[in-house]
C-alpha atoms as a PDB file:
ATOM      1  CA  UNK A   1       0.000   0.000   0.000  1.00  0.00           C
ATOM      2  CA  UNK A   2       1.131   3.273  -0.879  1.00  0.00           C
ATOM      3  CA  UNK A   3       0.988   6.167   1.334  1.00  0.00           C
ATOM      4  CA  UNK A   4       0.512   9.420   0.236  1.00  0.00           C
ATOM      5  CA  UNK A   5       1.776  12.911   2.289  1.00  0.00           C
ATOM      6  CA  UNK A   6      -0.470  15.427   2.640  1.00  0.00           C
ATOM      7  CA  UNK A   7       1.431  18.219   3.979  1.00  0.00           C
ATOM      8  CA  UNK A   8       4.073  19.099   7.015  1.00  0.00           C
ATOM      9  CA  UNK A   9       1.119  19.412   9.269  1.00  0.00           C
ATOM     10  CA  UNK A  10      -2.356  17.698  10.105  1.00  0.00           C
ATOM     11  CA  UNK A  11      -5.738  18.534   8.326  1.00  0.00           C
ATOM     12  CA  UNK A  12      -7.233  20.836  11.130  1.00  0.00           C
ATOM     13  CA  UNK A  13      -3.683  22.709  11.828  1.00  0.00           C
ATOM     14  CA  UNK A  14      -3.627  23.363   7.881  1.00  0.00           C
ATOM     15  CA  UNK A  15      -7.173  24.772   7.878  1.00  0.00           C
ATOM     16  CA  UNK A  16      -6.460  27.515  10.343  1.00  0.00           C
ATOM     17  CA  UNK A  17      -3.475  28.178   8.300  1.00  0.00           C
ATOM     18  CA  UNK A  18      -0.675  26.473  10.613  1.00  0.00           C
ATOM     19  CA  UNK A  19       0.418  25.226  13.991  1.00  0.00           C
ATOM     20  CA  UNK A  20      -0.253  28.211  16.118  1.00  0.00           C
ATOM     21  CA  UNK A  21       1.931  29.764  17.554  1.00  0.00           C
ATOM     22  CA  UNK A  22       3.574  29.573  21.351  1.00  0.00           C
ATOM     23  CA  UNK A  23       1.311  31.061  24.662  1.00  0.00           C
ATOM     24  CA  UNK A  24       2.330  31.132  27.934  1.00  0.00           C
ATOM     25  CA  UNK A  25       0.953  29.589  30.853  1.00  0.00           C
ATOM     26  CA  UNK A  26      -2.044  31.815  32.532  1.00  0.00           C
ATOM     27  CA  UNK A  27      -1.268  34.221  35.438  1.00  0.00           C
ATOM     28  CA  UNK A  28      -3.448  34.022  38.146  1.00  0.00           C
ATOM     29  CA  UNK A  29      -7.096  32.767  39.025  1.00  0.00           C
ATOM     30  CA  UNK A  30      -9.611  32.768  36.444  1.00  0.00           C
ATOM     31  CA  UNK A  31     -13.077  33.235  36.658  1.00  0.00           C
ATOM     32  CA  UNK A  32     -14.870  30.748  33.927  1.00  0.00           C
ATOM     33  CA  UNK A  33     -19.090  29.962  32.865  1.00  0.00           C
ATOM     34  CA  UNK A  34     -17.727  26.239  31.050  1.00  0.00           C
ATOM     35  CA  UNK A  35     -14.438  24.937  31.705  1.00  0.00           C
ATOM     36  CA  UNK A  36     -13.496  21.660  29.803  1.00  0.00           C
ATOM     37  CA  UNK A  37     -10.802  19.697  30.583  1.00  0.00           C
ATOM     38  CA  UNK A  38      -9.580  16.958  28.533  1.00  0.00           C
ATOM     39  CA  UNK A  39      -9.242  16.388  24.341  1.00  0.00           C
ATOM     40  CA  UNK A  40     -10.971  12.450  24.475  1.00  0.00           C
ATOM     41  CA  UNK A  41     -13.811  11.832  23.070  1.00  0.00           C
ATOM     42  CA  UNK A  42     -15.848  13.250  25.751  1.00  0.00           C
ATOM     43  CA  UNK A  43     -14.444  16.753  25.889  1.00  0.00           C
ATOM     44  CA  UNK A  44     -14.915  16.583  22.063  1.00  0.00           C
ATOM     45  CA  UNK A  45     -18.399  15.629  22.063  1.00  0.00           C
ATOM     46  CA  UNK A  46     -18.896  18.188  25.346  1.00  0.00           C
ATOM     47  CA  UNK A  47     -17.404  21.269  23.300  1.00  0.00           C
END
């Protein structure tokens, strides 16, 4: 099977125009309506 490259970075990087860039950590308490923690299938599905 061949395998075919499509591109330096994934699908959903690519479609906001490229890996963004660095941010640093948050200073501080912060005050939130929806917090979700996680990237599985049920943060997905949450957001």
């Amino acid at each position: 099977m061949d395998v075919k490259k499509n591109g330096d970075v994934s699908f959903w990087y690519a479609d906001i125009g490229g890996v963004p860039g660095y941010r640093p950590p948050l200073q501080g308490d912060m005050l939130a309506d929806v917090c979700i923690v996680g990237a599985g299938y049920t943060g997905l599905w949450t957001a």
